[in-house]
PDB file of N, CA and C in Angstrom:
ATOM      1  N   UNK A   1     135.096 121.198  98.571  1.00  0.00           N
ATOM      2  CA  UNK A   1     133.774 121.750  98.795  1.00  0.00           C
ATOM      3  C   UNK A   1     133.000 121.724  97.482  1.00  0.00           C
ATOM      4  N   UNK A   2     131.407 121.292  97.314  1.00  0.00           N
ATOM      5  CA  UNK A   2     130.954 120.982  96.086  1.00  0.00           C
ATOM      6  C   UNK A   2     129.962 122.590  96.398  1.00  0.00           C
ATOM      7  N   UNK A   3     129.972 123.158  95.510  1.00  0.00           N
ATOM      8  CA  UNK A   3     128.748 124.295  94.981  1.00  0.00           C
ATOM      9  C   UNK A   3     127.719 123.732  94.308  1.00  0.00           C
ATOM     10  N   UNK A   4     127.067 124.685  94.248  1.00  0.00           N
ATOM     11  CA  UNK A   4     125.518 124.266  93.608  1.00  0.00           C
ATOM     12  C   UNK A   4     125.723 124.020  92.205  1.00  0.00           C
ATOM     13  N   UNK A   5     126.586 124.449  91.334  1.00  0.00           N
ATOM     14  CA  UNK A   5     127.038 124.227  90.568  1.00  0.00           C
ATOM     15  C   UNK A   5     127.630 122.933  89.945  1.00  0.00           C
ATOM     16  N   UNK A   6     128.044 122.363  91.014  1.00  0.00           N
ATOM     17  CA  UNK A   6     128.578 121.025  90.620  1.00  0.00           C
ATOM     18  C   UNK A   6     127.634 119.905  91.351  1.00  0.00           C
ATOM     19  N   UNK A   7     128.320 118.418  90.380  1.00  0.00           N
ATOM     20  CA  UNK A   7     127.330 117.380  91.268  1.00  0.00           C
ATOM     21  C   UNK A   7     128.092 116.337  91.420  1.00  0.00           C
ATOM     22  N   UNK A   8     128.166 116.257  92.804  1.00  0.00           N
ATOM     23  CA  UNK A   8     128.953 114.638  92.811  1.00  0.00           C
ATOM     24  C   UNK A   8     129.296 113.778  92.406  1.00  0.00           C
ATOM     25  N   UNK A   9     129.950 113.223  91.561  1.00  0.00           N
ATOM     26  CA  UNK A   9     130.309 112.180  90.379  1.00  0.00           C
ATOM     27  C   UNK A   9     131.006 111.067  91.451  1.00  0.00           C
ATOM     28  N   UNK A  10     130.289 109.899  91.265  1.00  0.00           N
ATOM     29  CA  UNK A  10     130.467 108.865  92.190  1.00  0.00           C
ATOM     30  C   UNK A  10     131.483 107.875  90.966  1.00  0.00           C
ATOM     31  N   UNK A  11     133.076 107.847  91.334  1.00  0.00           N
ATOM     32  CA  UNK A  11     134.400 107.946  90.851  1.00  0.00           C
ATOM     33  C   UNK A  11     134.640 106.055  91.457  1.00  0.00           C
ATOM     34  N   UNK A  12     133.809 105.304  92.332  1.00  0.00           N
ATOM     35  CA  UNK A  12     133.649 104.046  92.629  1.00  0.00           C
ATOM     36  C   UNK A  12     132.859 103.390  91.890  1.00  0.00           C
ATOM     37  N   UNK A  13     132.656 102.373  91.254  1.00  0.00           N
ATOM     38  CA  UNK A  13     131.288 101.098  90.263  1.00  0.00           C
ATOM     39  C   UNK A  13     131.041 100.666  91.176  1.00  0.00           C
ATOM     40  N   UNK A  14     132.266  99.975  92.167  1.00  0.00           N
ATOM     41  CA  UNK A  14     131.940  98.886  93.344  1.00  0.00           C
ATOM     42  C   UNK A  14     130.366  99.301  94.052  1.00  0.00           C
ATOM     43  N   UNK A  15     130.169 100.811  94.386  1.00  0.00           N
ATOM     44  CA  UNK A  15     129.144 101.091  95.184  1.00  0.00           C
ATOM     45  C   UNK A  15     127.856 101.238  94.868  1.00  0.00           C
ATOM     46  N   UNK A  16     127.966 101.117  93.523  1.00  0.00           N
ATOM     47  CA  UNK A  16     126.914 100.898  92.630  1.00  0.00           C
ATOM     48  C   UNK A  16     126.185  99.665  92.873  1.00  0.00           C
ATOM     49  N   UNK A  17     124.348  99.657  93.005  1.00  0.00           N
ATOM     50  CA  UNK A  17     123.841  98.709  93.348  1.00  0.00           C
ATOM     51  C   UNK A  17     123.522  97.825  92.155  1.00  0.00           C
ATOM     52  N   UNK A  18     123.444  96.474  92.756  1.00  0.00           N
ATOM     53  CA  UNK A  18     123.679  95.569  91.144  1.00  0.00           C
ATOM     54  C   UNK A  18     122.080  95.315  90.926  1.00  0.00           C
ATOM     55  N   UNK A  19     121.611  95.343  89.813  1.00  0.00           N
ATOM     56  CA  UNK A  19     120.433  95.738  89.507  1.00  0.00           C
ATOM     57  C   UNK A  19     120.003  94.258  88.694  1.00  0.00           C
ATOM     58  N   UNK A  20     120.961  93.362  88.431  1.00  0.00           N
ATOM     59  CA  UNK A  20     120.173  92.339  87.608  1.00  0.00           C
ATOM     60  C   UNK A  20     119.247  91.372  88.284  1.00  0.00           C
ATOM     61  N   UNK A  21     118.890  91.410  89.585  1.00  0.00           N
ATOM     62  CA  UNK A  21     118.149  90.453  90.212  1.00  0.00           C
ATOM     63  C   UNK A  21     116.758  91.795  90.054  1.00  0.00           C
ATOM     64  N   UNK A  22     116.599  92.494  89.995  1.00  0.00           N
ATOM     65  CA  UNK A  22     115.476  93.556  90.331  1.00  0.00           C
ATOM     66  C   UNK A  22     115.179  93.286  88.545  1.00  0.00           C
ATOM     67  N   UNK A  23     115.834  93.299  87.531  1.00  0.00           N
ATOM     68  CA  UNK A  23     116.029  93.320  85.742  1.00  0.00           C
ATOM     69  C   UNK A  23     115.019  91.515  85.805  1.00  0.00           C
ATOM     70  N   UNK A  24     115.273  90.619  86.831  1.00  0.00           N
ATOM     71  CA  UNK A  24     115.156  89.212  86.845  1.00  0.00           C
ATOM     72  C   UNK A  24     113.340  89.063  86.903  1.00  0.00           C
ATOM     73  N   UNK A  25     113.496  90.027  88.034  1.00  0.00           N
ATOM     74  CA  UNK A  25     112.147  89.938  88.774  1.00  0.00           C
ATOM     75  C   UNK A  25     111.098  90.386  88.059  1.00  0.00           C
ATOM     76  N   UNK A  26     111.213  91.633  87.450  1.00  0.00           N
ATOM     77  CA  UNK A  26     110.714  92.282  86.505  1.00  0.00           C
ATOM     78  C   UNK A  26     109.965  91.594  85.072  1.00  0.00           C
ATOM     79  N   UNK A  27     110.911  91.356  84.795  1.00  0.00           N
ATOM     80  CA  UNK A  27     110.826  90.314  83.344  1.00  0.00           C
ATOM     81  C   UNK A  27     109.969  89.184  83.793  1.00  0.00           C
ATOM     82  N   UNK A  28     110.091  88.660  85.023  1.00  0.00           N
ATOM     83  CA  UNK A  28     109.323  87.729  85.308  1.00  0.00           C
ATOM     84  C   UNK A  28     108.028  87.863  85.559  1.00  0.00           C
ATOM     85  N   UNK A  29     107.408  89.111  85.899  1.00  0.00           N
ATOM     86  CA  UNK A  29     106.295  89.696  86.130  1.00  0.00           C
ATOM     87  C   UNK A  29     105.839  90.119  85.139  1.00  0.00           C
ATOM     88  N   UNK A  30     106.255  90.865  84.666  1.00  0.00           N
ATOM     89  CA  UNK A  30     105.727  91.060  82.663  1.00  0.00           C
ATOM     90  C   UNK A  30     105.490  89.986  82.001  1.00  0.00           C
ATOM     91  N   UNK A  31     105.864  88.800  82.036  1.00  0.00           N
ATOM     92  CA  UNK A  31     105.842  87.590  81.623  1.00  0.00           C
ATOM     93  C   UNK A  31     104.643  87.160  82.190  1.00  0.00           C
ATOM     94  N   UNK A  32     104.497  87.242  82.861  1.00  0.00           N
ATOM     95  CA  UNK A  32     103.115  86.836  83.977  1.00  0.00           C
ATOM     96  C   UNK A  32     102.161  87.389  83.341  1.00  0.00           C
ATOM     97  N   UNK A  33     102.087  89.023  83.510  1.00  0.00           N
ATOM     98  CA  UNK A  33     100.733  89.681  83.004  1.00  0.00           C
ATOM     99  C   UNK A  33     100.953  89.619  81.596  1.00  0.00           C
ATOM    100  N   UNK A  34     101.739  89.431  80.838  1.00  0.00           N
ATOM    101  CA  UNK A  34     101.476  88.885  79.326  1.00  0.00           C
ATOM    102  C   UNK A  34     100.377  88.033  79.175  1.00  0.00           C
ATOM    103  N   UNK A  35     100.902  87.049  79.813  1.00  0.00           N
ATOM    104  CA  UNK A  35     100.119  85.363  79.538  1.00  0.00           C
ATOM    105  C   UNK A  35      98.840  85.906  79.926  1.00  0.00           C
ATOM    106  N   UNK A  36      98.637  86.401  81.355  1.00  0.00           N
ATOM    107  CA  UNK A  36      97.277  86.392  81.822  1.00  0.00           C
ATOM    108  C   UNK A  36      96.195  87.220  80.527  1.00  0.00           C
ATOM    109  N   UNK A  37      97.267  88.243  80.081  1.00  0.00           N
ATOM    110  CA  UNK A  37      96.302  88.705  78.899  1.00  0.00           C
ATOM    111  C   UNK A  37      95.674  88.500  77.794  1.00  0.00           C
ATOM    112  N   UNK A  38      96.698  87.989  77.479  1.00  0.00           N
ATOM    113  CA  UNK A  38      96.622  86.920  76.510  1.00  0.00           C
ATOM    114  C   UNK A  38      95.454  85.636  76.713  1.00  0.00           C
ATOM    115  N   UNK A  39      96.116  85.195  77.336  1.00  0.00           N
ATOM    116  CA  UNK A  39      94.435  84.138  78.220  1.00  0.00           C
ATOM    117  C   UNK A  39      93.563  84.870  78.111  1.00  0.00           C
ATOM    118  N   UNK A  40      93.284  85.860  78.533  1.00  0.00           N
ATOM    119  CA  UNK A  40      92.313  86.443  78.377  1.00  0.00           C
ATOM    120  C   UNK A  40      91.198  86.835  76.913  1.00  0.00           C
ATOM    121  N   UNK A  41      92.282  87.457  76.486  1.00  0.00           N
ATOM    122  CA  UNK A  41      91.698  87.687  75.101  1.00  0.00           C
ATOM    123  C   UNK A  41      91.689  86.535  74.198  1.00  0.00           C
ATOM    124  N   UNK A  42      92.053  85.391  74.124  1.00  0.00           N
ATOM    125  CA  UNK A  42      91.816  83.917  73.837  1.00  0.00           C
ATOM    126  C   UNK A  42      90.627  83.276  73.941  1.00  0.00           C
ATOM    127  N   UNK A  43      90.276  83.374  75.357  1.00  0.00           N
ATOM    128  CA  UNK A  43      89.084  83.104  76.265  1.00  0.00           C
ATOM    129  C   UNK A  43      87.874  84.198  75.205  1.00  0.00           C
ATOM    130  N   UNK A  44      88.147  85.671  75.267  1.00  0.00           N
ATOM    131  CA  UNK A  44      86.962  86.652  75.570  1.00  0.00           C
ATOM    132  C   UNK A  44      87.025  85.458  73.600  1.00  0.00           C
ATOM    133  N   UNK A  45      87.817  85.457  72.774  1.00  0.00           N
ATOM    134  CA  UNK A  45      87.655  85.816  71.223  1.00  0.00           C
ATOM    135  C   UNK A  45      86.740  84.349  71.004  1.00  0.00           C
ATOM    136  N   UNK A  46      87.463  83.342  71.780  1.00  0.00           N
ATOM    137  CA  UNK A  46      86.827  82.145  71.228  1.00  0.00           C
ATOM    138  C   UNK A  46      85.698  81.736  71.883  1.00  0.00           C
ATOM    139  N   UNK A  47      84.793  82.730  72.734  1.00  0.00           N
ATOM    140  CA  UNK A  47      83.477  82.772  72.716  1.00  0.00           C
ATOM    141  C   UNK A  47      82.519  83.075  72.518  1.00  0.00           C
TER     142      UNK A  47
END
């Protein structure tokens, strides 16, 4: 029986969700709005 006191300590990794495709996606999207900013301020400076 767990009390309020205590907190479940999940004692399995296996069930742990694997996070490097979400780490993939991410990076890839930051990468994206980098450039676009960048373009941007390229564009705004050299006119």
């Amino acid at each position: 029986m767990v009390t309020k006191n205590q907190k479940h300590v999940n004692t399995n990794p296996e069930s742990e969700p694997n996070l490097k495709g979400t780490l993939i996606s991410v990076s890839i999207l930051g990468a994206i709005l980098l450039v676009t900013w960048i373009g941007a301020l390229m564009l705004f400076l050299l006119r």
